[in-house]
N, C-alpha and C. Protein backbone atom coordinates (compact mmCIF):
# COMPACT_ATOMS: atom_id res chain seq x y z
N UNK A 1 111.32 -160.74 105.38
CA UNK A 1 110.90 -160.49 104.01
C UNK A 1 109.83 -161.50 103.60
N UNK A 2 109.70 -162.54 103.88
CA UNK A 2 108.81 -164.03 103.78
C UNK A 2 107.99 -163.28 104.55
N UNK A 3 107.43 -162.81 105.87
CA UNK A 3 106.32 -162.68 106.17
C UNK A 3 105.87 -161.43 105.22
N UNK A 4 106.55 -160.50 105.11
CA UNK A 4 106.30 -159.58 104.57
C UNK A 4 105.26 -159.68 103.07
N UNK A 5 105.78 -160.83 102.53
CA UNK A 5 105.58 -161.33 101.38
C UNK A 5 104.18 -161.87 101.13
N UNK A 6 103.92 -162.23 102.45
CA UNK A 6 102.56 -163.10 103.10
C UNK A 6 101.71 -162.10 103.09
N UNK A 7 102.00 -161.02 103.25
CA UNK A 7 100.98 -160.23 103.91
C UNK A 7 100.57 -159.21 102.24
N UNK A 8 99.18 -158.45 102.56
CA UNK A 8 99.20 -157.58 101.45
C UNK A 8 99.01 -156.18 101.76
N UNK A 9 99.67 -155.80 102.79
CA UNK A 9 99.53 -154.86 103.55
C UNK A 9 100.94 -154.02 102.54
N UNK A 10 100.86 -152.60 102.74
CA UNK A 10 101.92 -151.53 102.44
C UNK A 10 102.95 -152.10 103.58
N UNK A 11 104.52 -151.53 102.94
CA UNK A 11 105.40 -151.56 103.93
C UNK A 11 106.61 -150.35 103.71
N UNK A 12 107.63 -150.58 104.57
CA UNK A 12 108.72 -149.75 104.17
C UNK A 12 109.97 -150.52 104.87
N UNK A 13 110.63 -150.36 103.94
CA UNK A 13 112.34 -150.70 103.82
C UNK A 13 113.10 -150.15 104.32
N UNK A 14 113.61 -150.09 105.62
CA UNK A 14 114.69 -149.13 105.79
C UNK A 14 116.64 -149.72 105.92
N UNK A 15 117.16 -149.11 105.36
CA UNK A 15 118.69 -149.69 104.84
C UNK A 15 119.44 -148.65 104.73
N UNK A 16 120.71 -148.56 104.78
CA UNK A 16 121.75 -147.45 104.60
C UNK A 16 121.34 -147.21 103.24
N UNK A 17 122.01 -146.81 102.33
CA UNK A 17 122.42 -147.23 100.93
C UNK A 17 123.35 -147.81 100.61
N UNK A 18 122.48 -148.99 99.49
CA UNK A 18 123.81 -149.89 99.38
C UNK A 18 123.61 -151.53 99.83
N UNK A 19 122.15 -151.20 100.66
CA UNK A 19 122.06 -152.28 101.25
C UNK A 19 121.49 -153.25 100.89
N UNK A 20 120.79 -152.93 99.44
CA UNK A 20 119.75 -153.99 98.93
C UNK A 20 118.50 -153.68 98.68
N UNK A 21 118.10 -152.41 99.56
CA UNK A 21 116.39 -152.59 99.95
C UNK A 21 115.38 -152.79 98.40
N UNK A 22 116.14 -152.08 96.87
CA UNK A 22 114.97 -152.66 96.12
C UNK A 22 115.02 -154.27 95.66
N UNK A 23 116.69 -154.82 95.76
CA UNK A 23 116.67 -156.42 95.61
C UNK A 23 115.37 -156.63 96.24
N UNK A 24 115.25 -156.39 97.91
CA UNK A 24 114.53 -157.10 98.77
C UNK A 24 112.84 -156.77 98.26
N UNK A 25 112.47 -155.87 98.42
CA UNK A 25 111.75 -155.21 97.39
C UNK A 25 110.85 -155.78 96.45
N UNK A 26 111.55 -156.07 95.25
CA UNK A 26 111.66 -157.23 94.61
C UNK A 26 111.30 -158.34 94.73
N UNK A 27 111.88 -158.88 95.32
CA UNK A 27 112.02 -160.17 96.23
C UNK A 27 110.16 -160.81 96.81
N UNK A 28 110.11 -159.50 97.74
CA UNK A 28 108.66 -159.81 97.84
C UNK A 28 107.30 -159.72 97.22
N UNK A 29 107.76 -158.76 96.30
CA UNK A 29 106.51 -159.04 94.82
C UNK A 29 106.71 -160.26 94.54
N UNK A 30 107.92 -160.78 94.29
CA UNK A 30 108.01 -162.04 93.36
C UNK A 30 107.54 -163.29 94.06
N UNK A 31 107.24 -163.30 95.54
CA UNK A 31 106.83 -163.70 96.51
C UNK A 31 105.56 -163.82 96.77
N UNK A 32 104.78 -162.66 96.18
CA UNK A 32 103.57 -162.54 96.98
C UNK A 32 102.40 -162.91 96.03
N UNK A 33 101.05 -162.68 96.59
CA UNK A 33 100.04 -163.52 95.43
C UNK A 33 99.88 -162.31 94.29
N UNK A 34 100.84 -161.30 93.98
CA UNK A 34 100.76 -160.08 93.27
C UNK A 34 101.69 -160.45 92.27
N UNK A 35 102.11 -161.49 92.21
CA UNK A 35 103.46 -161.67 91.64
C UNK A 35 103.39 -161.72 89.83
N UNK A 36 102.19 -161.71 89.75
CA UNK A 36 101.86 -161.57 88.14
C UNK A 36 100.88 -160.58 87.87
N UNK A 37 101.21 -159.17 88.52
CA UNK A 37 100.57 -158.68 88.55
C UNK A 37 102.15 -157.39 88.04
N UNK A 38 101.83 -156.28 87.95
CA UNK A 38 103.23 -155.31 87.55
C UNK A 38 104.22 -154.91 88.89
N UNK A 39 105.09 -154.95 88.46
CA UNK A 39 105.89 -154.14 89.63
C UNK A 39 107.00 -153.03 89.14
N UNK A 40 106.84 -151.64 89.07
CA UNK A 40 107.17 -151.12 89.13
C UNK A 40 107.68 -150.32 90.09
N UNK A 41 108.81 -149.45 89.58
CA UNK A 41 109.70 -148.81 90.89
C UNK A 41 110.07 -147.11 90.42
N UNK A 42 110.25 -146.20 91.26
CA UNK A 42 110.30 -144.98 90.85
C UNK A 42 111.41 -144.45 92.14
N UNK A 43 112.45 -143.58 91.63
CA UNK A 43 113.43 -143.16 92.63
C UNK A 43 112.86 -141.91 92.80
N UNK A 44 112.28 -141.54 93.73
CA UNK A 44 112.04 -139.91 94.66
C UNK A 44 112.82 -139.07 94.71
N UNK A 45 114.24 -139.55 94.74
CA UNK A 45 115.02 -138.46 94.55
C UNK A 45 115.86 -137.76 93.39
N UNK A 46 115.14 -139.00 92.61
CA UNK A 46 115.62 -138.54 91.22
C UNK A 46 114.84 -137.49 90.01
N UNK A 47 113.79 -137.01 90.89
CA UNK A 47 112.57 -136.56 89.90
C UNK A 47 112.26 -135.07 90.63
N UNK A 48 112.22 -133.93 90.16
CA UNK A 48 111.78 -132.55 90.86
C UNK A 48 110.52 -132.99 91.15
N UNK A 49 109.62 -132.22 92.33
CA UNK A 49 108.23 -133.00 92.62
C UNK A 49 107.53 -132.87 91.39
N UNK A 50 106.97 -131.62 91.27
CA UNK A 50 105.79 -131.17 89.80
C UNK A 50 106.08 -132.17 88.77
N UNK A 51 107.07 -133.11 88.16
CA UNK A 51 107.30 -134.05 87.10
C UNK A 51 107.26 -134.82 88.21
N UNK A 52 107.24 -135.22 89.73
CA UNK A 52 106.62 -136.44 89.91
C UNK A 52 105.64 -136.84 89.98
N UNK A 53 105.02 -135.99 90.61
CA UNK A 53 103.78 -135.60 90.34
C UNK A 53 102.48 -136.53 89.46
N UNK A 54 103.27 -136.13 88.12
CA UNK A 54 102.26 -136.63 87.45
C UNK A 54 102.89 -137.61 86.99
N UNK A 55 104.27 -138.05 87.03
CA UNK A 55 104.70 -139.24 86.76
C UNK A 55 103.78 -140.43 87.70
N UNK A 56 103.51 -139.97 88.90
CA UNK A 56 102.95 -140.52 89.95
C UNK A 56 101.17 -140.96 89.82
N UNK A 57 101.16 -140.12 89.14
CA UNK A 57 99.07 -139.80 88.78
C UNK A 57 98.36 -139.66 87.95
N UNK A 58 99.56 -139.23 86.58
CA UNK A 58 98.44 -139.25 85.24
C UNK A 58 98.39 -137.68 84.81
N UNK A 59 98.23 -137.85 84.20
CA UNK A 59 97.77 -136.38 83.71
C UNK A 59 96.51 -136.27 82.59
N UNK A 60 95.54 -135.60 82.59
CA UNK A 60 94.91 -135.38 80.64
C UNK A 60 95.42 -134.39 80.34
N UNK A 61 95.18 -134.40 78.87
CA UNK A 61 95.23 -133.61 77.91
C UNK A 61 94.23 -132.06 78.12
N UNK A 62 95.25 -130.92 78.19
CA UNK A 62 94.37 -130.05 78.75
C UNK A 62 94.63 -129.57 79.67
N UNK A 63 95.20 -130.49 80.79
CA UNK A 63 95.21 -130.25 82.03
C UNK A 63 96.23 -129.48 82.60
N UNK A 64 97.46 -128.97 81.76
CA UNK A 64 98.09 -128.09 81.88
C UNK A 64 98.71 -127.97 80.34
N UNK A 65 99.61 -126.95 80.11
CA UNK A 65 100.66 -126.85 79.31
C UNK A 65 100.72 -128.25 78.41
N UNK A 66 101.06 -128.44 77.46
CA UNK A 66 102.10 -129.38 77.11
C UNK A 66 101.46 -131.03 77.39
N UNK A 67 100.23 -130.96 78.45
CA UNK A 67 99.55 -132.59 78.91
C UNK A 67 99.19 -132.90 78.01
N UNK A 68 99.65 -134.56 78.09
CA UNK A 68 98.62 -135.67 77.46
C UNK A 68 97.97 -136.69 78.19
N UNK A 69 97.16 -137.07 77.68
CA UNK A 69 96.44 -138.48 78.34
C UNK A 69 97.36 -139.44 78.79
N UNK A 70 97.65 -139.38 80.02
CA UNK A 70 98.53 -140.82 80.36
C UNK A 70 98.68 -141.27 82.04
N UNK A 71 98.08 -142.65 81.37
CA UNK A 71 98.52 -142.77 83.05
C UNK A 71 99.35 -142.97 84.30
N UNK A 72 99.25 -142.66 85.68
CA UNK A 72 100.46 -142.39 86.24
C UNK A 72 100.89 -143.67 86.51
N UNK A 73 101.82 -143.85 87.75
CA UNK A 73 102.46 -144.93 87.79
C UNK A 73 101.46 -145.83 88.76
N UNK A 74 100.68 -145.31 89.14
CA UNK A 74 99.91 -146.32 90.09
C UNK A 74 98.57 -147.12 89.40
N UNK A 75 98.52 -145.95 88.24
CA UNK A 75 97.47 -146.94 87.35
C UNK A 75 97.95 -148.50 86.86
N UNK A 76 99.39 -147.57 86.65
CA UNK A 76 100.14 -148.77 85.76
C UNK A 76 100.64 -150.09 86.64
N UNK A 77 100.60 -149.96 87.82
CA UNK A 77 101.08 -150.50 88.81
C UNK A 77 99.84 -151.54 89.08
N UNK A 78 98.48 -150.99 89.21
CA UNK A 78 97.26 -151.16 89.79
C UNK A 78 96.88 -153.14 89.61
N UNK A 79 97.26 -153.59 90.97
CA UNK A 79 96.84 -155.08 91.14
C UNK A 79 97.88 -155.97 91.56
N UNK A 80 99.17 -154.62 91.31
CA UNK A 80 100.58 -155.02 91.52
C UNK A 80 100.91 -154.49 92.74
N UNK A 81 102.80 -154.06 92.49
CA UNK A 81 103.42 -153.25 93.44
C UNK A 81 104.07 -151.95 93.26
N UNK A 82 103.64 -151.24 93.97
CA UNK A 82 104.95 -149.65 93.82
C UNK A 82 105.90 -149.44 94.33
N UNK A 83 106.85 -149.36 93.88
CA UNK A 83 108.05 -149.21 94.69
C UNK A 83 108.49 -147.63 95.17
N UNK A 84 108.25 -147.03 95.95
CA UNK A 84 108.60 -145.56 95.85
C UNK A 84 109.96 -145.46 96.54
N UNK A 85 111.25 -145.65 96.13
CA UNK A 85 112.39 -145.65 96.48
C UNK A 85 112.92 -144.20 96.76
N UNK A 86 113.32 -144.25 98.28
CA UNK A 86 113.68 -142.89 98.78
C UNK A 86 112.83 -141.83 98.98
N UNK A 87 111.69 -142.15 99.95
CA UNK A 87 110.43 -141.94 99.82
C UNK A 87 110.34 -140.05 100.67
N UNK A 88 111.91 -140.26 101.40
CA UNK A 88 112.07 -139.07 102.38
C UNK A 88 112.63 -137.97 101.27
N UNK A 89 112.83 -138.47 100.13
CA UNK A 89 113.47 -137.39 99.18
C UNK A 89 112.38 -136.12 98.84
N UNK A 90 111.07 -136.95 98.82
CA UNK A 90 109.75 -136.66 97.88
C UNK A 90 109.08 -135.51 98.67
N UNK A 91 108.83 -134.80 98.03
CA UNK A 91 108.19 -133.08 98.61
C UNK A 91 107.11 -133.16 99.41
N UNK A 92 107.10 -132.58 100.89
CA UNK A 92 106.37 -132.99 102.12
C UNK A 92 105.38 -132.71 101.38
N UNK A 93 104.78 -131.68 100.69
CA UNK A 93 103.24 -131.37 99.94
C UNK A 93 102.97 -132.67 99.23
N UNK A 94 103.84 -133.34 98.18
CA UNK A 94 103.43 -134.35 97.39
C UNK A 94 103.25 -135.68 98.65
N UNK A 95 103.84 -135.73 99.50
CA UNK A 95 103.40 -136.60 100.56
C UNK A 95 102.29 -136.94 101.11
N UNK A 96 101.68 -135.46 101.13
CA UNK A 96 100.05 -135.73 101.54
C UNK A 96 98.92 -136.14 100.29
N UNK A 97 99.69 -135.65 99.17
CA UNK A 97 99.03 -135.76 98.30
C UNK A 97 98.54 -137.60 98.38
N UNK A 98 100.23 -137.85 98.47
CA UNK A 98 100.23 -139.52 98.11
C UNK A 98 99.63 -140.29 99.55
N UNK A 99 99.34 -139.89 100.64
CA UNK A 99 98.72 -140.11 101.89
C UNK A 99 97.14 -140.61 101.21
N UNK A 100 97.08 -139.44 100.61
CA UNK A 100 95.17 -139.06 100.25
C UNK A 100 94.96 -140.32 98.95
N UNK A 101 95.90 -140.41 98.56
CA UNK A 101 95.94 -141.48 97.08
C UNK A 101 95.73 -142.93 97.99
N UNK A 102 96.68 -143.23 99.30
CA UNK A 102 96.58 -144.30 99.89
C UNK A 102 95.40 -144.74 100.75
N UNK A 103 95.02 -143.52 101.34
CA UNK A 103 93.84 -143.62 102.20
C UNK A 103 92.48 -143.73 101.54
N UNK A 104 92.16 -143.07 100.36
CA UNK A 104 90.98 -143.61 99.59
C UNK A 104 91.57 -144.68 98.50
N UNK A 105 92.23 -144.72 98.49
CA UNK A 105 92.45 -145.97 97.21
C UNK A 105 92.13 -145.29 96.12
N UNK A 106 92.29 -144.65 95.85
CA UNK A 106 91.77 -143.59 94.31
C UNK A 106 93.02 -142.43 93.88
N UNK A 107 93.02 -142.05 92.71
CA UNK A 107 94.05 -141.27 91.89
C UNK A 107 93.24 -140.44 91.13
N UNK A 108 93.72 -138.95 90.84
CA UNK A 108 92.99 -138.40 90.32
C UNK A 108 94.21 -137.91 89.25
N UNK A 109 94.48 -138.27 88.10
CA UNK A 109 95.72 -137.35 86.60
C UNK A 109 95.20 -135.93 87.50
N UNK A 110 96.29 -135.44 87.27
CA UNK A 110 96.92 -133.61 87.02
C UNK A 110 95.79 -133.22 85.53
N UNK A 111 94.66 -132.58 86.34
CA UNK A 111 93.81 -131.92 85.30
C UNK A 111 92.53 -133.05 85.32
N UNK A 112 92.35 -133.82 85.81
CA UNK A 112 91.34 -134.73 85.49
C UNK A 112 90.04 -134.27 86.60
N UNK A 113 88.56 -134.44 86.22
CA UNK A 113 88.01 -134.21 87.20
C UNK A 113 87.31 -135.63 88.14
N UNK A 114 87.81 -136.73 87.06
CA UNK A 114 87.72 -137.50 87.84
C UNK A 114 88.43 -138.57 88.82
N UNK A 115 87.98 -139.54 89.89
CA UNK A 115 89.10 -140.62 90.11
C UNK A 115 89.39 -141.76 89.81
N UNK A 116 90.37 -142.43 89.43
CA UNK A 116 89.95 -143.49 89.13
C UNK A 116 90.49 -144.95 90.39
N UNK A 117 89.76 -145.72 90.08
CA UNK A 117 90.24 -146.31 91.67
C UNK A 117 91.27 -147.31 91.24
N UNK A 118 92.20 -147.73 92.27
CA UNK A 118 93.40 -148.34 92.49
C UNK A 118 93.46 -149.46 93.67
N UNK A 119 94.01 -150.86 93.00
CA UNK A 119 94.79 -151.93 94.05
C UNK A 119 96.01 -151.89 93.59
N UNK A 120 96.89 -151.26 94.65
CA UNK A 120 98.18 -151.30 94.27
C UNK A 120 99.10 -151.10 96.23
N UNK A 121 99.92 -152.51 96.09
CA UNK A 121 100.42 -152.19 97.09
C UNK A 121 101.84 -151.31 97.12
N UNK A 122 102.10 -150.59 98.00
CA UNK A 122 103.00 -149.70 97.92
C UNK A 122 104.06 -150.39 99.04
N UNK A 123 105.58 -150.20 98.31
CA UNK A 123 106.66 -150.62 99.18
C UNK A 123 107.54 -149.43 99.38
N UNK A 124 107.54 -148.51 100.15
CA UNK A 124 108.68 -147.44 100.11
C UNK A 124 109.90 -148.17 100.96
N UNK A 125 111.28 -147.06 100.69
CA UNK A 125 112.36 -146.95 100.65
C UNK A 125 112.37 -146.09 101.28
N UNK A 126 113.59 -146.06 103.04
CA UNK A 126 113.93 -145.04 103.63
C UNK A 126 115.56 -145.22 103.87
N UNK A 127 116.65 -144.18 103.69
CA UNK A 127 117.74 -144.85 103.75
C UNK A 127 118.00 -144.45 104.83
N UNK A 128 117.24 -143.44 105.85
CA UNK A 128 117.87 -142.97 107.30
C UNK A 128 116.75 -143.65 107.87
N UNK A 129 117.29 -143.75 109.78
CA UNK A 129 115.85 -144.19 110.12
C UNK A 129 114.62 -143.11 109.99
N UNK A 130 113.50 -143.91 110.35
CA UNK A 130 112.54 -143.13 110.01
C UNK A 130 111.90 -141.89 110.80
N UNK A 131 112.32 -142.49 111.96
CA UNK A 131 111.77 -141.67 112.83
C UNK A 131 112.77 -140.31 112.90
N UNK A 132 113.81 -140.79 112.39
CA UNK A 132 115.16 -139.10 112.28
C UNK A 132 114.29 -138.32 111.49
N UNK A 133 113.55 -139.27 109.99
CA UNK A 133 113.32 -138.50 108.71
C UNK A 133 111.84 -137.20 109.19
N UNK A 134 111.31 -138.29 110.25
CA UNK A 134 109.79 -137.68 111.15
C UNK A 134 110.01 -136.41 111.67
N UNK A 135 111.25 -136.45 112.26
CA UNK A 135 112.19 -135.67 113.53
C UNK A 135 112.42 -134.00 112.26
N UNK A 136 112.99 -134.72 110.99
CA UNK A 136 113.96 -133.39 110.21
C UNK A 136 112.51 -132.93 109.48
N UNK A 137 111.43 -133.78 109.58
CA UNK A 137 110.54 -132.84 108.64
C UNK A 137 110.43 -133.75 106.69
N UNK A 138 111.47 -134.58 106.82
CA UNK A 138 111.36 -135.00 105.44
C UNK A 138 110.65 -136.18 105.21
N UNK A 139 110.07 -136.74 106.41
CA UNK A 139 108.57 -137.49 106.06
C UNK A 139 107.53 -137.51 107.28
N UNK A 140 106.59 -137.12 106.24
CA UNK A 140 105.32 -137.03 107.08
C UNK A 140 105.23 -138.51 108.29
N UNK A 141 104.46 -138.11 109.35
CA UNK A 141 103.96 -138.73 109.89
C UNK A 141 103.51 -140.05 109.68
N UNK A 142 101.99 -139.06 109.52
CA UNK A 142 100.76 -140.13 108.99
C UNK A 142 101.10 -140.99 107.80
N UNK A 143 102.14 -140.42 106.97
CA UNK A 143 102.11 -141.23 105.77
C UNK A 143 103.23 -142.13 106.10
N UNK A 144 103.96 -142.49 107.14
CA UNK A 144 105.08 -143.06 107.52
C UNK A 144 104.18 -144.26 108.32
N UNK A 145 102.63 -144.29 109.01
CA UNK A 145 102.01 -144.96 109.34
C UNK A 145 101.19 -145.89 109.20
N UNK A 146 100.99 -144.80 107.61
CA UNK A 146 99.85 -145.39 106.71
C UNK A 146 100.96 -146.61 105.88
N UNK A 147 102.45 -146.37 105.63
CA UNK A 147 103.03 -147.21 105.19
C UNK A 147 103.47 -148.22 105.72
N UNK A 148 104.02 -148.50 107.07
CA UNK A 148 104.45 -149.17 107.71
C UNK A 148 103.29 -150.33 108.18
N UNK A 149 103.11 -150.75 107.42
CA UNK A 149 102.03 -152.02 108.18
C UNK A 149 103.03 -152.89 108.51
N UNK A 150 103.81 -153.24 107.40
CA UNK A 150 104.85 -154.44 107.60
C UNK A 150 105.88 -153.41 107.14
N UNK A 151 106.96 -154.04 108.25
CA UNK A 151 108.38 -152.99 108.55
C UNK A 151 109.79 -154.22 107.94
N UNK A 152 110.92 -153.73 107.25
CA UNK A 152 111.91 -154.49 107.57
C UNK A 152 112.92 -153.47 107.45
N UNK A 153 113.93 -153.56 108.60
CA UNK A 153 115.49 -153.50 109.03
C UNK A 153 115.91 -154.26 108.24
N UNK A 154 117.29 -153.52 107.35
CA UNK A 154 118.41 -154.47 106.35
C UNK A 154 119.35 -153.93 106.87
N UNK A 155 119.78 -154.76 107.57
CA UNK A 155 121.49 -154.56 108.37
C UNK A 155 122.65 -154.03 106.88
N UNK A 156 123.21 -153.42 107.19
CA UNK A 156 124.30 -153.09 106.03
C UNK A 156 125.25 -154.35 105.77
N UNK A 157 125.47 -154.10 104.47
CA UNK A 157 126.61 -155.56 104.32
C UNK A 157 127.83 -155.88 105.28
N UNK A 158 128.27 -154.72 105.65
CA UNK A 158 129.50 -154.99 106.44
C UNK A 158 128.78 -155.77 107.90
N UNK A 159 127.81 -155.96 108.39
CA UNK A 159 127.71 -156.74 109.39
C UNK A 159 126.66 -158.13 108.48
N UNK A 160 126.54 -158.19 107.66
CA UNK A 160 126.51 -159.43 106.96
C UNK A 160 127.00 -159.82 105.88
N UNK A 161 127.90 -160.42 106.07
CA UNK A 161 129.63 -160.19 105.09
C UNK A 161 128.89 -161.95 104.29
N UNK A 162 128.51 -162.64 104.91
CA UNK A 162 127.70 -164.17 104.28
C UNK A 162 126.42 -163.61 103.11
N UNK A 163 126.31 -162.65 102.93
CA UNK A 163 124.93 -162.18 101.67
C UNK A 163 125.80 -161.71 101.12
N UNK A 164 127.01 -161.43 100.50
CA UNK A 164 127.74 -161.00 99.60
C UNK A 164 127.46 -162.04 98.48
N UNK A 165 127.91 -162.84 98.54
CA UNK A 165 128.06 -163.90 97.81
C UNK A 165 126.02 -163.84 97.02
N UNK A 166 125.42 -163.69 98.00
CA UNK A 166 123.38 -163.45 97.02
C UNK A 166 124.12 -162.35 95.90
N UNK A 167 124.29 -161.45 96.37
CA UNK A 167 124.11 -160.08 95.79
C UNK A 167 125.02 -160.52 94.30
N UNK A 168 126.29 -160.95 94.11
CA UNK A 168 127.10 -161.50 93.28
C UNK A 168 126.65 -162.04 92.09
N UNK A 169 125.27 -163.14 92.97
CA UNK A 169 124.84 -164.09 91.38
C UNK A 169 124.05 -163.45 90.59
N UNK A 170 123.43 -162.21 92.02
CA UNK A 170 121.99 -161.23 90.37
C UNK A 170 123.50 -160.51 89.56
């Protein structure tokens, strides 16, 4: 997690559930030279895609039904960190979307014709391994590549019964 912290590269977390991964998460924003910069976090599996969507990107006014001007979470994020927790939950289409967001560094709101550009490092969350999630189809590839610069394994608590006692004092 310390090197991780060092670095300003994207990463991904992989942990049962249960195991910590946004403590750790956490941990390395508060760590890194981003650390006064925002850190926000968003659960993937808690959101239908189309409302993540633009929870994710912004939307204008106009741009569909019901839009207003607002920006998504990576604007809001932008200089900081993203946390995309449970990243295998998130709709293989919105995956590429968020591939194309990582690979140019740019965001475009739902309805906007323009982009606007983004520093924002991204930390996803996988609770199976990854390569199963590669295997079932519930995460892309490339975007499992483009994330993984810096990787960490979180052993489950029951084989580290001595971090009980961390978890206790938050």
């Amino acid at each position: 997690a310390e090197k991780c912290a060092r670095s300003a590269s994207n990463g991904v977390i992989h942990g049962e559930t249960g195991t910590g991964k946004e403590l750790f998460a956490q941990s390395i924003h508060a760590a890194s030279s981003r650390r006064d910069r925002p850190f926000i976090d968003i659960n993937c599996a808690a959101l239908p895609s189309q409302l993540l969507e633009g929870i994710l990107f912004g939307s204008v006014e106009g741009g569909f039904t019901g839009a207003k001007n607002r920006p998504g979470l990576f604007e809001q994020a932008h200089g900081g960190t993203l946390l995309l927790d449970e990243i295998n939950s998130m709709d293989i289409a919105l995956q590429g979307k968020l591939l194309r967001a990582l690979q140019e560094r740019q965001v475009r709101r739902l309805g906007a014709t323009t982009s606007t550009e983004i520093d924002v490092r991204v930390i996803a969350t996988i609770n199976t391994p990854p390569e199963q999630a590669i295997l079932k189809k519930e995460l892309r590839q490339d975007l499992y590549y483009r994330l993984s610069v810096t990787n960490l394994d979180i052993l489950p608590l029951r084989e580290r019964s001595e971090d009980i006692s961390v978890y206790i004092k938050f």
